[in-house]
Protein backbone atom coordinates (compact mmCIF):
# COMPACT_ATOMS: atom_id res chain seq x y z
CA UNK A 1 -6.78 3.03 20.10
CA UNK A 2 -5.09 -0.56 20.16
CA UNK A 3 -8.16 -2.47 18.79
CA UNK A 4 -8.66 0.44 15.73
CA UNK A 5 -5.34 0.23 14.89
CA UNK A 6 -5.14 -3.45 14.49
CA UNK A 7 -8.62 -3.61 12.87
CA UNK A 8 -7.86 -0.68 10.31
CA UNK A 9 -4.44 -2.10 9.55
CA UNK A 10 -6.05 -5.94 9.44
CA UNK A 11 -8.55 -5.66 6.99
CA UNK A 12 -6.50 -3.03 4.92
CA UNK A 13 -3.80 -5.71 4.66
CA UNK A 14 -6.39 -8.46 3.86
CA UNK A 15 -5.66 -9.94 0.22
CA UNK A 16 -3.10 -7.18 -0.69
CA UNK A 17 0.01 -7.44 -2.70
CA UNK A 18 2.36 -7.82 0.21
CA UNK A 19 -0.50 -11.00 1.47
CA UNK A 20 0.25 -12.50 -1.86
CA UNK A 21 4.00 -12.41 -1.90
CA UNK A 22 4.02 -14.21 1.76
CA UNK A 23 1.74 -16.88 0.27
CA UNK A 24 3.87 -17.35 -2.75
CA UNK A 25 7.18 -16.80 -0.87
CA UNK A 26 6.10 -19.42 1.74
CA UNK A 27 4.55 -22.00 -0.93
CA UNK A 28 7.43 -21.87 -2.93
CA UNK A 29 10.48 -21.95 -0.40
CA UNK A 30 8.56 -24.37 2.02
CA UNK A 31 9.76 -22.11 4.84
CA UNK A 32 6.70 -20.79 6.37
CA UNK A 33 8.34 -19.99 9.80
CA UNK A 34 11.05 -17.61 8.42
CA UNK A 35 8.57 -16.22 5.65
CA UNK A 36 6.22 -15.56 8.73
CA UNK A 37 9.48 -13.68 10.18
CA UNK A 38 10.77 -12.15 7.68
CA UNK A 39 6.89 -10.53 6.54
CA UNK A 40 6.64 -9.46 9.52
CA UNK A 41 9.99 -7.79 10.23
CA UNK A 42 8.75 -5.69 7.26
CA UNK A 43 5.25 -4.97 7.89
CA UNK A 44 6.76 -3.57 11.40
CA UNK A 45 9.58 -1.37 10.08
CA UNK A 46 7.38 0.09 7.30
CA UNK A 47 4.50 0.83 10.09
CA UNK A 48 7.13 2.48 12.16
CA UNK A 49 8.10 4.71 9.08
CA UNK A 50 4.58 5.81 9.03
CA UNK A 51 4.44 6.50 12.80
CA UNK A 52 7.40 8.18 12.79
CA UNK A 53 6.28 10.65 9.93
CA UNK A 54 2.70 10.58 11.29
CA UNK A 55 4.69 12.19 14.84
CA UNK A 56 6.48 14.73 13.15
CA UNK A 57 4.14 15.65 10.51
CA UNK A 58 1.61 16.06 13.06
CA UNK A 59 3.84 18.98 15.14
CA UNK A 60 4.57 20.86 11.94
CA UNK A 61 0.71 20.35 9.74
CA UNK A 62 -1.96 21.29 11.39
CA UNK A 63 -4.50 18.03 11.87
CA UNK A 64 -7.50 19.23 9.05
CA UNK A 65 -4.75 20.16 6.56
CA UNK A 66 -2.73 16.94 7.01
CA UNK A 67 -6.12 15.27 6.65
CA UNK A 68 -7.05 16.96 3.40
CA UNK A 69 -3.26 16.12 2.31
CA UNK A 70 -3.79 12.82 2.61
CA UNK A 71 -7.04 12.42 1.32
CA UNK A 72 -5.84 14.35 -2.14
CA UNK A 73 -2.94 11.96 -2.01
CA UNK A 74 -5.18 8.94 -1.86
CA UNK A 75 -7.38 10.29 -4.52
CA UNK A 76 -4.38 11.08 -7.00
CA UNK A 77 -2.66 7.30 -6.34
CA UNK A 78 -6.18 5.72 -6.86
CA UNK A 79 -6.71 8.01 -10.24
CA UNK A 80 -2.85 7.35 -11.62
CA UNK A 81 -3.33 3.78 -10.55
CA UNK A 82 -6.48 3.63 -12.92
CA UNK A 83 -4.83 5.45 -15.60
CA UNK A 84 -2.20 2.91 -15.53
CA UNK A 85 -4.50 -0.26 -15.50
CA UNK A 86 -6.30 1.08 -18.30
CA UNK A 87 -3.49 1.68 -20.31
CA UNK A 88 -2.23 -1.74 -20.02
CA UNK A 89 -5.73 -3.42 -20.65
CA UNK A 90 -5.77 -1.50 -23.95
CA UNK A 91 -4.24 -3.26 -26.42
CA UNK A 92 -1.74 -1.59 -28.61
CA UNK A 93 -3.19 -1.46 -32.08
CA UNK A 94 -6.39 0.66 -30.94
CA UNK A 95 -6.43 3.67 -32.88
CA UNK A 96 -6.14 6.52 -30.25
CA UNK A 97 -4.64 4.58 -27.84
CA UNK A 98 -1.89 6.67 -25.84
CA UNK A 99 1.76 4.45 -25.61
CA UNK A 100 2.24 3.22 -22.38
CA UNK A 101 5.20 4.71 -20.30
């Protein structure tokens, strides 16, 4: 369960946003140490959140249910995510275009 865990979380980390702001935090304060630290602090309080709720959600949800939950969710943040890209490729004077916000 170790080695899934840290190769699920890994690669799903890999070039993200949060990857990003440690490369530009640490090339622009010259502190790589403490931006190491400080990244890291994070990345483990935020995966304890998740293990946490993972715990409790899985006494109250049944396991299929909390799977389908989260697979809905995933699917609804990847379509509003969309929606919101395409809105801000769009440029403003297109008739039909919808106003961002």
């Amino acid at each position: 369960m170790f080695l899934t865990t840290f190769t699920t979380v890994f690669l799903a980390e890999l070039g993200d946003k949060t990857q990003l702001a440690a490369l530009l935090l640490s090339a622009e304060s010259g502190r790589p140490v403490l931006v190491f630290v400080g990244a890291s602090l994070a990345l483990i309080s935020s995966s304890l959140v998740g293990v946490v709720l993972g715990r409790w959600l899985s006494r109250v949800v049944p396991p299929h249910q909390l799977e389908r939950g989260a697979g809905i969710l995933m699917i609804a943040l990847g379509l509003w995510l969309g929606r919101q890209a395409v809105l801000t490729l769009l440029p403003s004077g297109l008739p039909g275009a919808l106003p961002v916000g």
